[in-house]
Protein backbone atom coordinates (compact mmCIF):
# COMPACT_ATOMS: atom_id res chain seq x y z
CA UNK A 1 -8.89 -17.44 -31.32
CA UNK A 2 -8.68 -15.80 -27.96
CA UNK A 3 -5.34 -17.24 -25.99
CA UNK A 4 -5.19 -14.41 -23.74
CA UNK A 5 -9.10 -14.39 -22.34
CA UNK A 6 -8.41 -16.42 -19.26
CA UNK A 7 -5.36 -14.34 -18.35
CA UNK A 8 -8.01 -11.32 -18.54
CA UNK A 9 -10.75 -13.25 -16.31
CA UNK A 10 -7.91 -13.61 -14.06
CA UNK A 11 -7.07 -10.66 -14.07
CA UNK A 12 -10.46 -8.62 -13.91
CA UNK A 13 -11.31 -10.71 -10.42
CA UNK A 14 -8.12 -10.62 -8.55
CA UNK A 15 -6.50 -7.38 -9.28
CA UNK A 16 -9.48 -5.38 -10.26
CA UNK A 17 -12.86 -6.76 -8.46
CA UNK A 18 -11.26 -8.01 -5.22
CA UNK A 19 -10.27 -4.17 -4.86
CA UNK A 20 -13.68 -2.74 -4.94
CA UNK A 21 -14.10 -1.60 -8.05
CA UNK A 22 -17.90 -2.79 -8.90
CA UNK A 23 -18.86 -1.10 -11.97
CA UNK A 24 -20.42 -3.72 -14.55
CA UNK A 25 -19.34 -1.63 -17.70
CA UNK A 26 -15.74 -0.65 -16.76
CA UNK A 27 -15.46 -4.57 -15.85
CA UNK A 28 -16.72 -5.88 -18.89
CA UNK A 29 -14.41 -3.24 -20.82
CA UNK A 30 -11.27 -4.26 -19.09
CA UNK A 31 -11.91 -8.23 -20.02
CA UNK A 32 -12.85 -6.94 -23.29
CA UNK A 33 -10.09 -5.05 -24.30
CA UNK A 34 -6.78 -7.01 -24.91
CA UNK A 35 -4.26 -5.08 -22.88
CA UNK A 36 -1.14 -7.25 -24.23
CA UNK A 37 -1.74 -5.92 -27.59
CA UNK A 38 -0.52 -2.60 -26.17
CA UNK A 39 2.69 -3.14 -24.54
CA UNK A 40 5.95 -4.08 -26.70
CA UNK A 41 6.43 -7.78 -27.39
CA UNK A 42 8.96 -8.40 -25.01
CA UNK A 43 6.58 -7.54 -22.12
CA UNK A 44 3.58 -9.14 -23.47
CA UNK A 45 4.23 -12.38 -20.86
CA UNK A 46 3.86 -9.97 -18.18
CA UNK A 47 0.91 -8.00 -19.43
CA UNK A 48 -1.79 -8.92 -17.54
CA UNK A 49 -0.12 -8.67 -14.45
CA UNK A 50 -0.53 -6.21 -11.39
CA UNK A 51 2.10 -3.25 -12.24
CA UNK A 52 2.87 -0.93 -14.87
CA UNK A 53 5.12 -1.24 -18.09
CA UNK A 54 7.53 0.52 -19.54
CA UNK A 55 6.33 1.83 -23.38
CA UNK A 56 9.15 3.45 -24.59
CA UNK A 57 10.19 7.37 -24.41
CA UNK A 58 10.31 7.13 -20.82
CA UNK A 59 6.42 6.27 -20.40
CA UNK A 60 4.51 3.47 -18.84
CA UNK A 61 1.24 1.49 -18.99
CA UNK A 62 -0.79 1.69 -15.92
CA UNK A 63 -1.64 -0.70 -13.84
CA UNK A 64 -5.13 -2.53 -14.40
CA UNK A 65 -6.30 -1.93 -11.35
CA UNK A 66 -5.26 2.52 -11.51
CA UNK A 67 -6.70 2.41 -15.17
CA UNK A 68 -10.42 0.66 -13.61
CA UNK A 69 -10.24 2.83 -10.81
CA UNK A 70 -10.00 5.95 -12.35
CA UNK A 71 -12.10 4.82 -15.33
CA UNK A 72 -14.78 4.31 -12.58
CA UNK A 73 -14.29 7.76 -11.18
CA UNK A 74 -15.90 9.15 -14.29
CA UNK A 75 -18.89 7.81 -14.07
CA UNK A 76 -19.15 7.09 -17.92
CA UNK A 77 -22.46 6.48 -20.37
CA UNK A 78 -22.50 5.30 -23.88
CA UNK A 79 -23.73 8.98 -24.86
CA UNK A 80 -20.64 10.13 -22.86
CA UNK A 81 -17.39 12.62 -24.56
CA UNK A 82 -14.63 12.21 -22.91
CA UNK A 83 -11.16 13.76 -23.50
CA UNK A 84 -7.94 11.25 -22.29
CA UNK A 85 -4.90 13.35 -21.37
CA UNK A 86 -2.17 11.28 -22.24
CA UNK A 87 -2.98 8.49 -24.97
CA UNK A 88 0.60 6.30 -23.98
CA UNK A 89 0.12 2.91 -25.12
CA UNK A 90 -3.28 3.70 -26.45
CA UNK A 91 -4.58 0.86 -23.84
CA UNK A 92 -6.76 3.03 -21.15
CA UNK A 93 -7.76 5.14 -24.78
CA UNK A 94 -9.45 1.75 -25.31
CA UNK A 95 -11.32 1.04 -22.70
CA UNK A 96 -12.97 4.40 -22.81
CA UNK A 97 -13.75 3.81 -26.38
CA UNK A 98 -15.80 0.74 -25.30
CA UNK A 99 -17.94 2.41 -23.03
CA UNK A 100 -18.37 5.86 -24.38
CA UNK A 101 -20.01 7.61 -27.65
CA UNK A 102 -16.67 9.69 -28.00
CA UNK A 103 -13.19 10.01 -26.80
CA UNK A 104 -10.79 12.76 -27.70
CA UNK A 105 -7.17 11.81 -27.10
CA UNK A 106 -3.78 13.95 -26.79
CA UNK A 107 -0.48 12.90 -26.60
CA UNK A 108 2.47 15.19 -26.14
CA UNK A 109 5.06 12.65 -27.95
CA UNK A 110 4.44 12.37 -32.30
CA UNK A 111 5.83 8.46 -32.33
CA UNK A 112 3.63 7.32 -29.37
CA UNK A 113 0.73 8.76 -30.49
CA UNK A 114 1.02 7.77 -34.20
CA UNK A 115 1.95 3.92 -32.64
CA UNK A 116 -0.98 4.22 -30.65
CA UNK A 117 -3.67 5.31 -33.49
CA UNK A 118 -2.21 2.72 -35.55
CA UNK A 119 -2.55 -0.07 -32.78
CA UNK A 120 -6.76 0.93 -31.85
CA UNK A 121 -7.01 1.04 -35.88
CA UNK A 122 -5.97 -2.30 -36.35
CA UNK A 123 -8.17 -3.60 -33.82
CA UNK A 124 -11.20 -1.83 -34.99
CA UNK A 125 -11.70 0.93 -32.44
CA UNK A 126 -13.65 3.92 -34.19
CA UNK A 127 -15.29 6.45 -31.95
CA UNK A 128 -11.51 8.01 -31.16
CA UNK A 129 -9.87 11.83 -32.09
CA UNK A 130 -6.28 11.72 -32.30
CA UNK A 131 -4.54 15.06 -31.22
CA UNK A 132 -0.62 15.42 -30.98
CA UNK A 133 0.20 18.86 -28.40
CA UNK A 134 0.13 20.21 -25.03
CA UNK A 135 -2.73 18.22 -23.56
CA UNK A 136 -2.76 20.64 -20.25
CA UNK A 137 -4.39 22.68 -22.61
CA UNK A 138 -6.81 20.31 -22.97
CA UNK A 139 -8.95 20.36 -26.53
CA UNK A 140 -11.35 23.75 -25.88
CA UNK A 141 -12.76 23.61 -29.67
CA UNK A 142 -14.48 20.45 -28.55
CA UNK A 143 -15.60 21.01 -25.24
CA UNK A 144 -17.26 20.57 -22.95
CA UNK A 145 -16.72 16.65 -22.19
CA UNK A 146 -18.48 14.55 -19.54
CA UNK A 147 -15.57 13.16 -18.55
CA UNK A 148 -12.00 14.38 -18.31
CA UNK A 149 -8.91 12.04 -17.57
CA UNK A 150 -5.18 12.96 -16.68
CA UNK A 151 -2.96 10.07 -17.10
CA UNK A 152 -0.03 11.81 -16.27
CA UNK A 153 0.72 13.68 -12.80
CA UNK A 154 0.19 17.36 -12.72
CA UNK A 155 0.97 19.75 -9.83
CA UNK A 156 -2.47 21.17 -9.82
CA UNK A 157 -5.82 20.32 -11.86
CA UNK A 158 -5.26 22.17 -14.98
CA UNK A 159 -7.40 25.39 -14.97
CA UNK A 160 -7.92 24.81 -18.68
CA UNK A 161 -9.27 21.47 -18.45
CA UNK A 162 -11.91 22.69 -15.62
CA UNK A 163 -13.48 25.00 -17.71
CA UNK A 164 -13.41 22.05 -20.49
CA UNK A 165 -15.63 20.05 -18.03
CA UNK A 166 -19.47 19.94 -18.58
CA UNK A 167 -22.36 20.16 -16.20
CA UNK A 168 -22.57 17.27 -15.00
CA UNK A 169 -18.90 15.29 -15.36
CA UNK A 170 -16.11 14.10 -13.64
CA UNK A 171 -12.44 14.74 -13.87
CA UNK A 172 -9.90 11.96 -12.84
CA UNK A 173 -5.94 13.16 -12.53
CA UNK A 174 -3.19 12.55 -10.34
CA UNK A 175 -2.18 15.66 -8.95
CA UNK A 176 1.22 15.81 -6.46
CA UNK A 177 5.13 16.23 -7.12
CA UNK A 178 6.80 14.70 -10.13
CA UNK A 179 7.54 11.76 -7.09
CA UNK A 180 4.41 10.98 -5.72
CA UNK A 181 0.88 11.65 -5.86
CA UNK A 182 -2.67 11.59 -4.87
CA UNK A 183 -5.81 10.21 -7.45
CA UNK A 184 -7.69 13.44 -7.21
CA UNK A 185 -11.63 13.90 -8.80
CA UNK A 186 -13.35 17.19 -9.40
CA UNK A 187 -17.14 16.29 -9.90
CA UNK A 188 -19.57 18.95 -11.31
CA UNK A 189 -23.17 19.21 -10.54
CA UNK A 190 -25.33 22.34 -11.01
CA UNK A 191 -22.53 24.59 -11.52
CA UNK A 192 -20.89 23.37 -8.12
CA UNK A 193 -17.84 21.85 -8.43
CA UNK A 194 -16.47 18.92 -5.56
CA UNK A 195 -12.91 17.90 -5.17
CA UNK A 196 -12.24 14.71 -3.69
CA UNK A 197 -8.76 12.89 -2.53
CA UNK A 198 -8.81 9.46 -3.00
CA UNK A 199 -5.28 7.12 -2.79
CA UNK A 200 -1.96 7.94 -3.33
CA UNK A 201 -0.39 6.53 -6.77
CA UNK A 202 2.51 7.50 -9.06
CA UNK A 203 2.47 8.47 -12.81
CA UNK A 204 4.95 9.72 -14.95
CA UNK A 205 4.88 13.94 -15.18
CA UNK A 206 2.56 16.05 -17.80
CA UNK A 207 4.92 18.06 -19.32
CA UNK A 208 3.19 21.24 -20.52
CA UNK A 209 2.46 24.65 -19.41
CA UNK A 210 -0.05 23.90 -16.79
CA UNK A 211 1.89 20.67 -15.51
CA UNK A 212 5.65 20.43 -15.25
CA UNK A 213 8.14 22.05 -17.20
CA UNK A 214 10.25 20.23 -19.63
C-alpha cells in the first residue's frame, strides 16, 4: 500500500509543475519515486515538502523542485548514460534510474554511499554503478555519458567531466563560491559546446581536486 502517493501528487503540481518544469518523464519519475524513503526517519513527515534535508555527514537532500529542474536540464532518453556527481541520499540517483538505460554514481563519503546502494537495492532499482572517490574526476573508463550531473557546488565546471561529455549531452552543476551559486548547463552539439546561466541556488561544496579543497 502506497500512504505517501497523494503527498507526491501534491507535491509534483505545486512545487514542481506550477514552476515550469513541463517535462512528462521527469514528472512521472518524481511521483514515482518515493522520496521519504531517502531521508532519515525523523524527517520523513517533512519529506515531501519544498526545502532540502539534512542526511547526515554534513549533506543534504535537494529540494524537489532543484532535483526536477536540473533533471530537466539534461534532456534525458531511456537509451541515455548518465554519470550523477554526488549520490547523497541516493534520491535524485533514483529518479535518473527511472528514466535512463544507465546511471553511474560517485560519492566522495564510504557510509553514504554504501547507505545509499543499500536503500535503491531494496527498492528494486537496477540499471545503477556505484563508485566511492573523487567524483570531480568524474568516471573516464566509462565515458562518454549523455548526461552529466553535479550535485554539489564547484567553482568551475570540472575540465574532467567536459571531456567525459558526449556529442550530443548536457551537463547540469552548480558552479559559484562554497556560499552561493548559479545552476549552470554546458550543452554539446556537433562538437560546439553552449554554456548557459540559469537561477541562483545553493548546494553543499564538491570536495575534490577540481572543486574545493578539503
Amino acid at each position: 500500500m502506497d500512504d505517501r502517493a497523494t503527498d507526491r501528487r501534491e507535491m509534483v503540481e505545486k512545487q514542481i509543475r506550477r514552476r515550469g518544469i513541463c517535462d512528462p518523464r521527469v514528472l512521472e519519475a518524481l511521483l514515482e519515486v518515493h522520496r521519504h524513503e531517502f531521508v532519515p526517519p525523523e524527517s520523513q513527515a517533512r519529506a515531501y515538502g519544498d526545502h532540502p534535508l539534512p542526511i547526515g555527514a554534513d549533506q543534504t537532500i535537494s529540494q524537489p523542485y532543484m532535483v526536477a529542474s536540473m533533471t530537466e536540464c539534461l534532456s534525458l532518453t531511456p537509451e541515455s548514460r548518465v554519470l550523477e556527481v554526488g549520490t547523497g541520499s541516493g534520491y535524485q540517483t533514483a529518479v535518473l534510474s527511472t528514466l535512463t538505460a544507465e546511471v553511474f554514481t560517485i560519492e566522495l563519503l564510504p557510509k553514504l554511499s554504501t547507505h545509499a546502494r543499500l536503500t535503491l537495492t531494496r527498492l528494486g532499482y537496477e540499471n545503477i554503478h556505484y563508485r566511492v572517490c573523487d567524483g570531480s574526476r568524474g568516471w573516464p573508463e566509462m565515458a562518454p555519458f549523455n548526461g552529466i550531473i553535479i550535485t554539489a557546488a564547484a567553482p568551475q565546471v570540472p575540465p574532467a567531466l567536459i571531456r567525459q561529455l558526449a556529442d550530443p549531452g548536457v551537463l547540469a552543476a552548480p558552479i559559484g563560491s562554497r556560499g552561493s551559486q548559479e545552476l549552470v548547463t554546458v550543452t554539446r552539439n556537433e562538437g560546439r559546446d553552449v554554456s548557459r546561466t540559469h537561477f541562483k541556488c545553493t548546494f553543499v561544496p564538491l570536495i575534490g581536486v577540481e572543486g574545493f579543497p578539503d
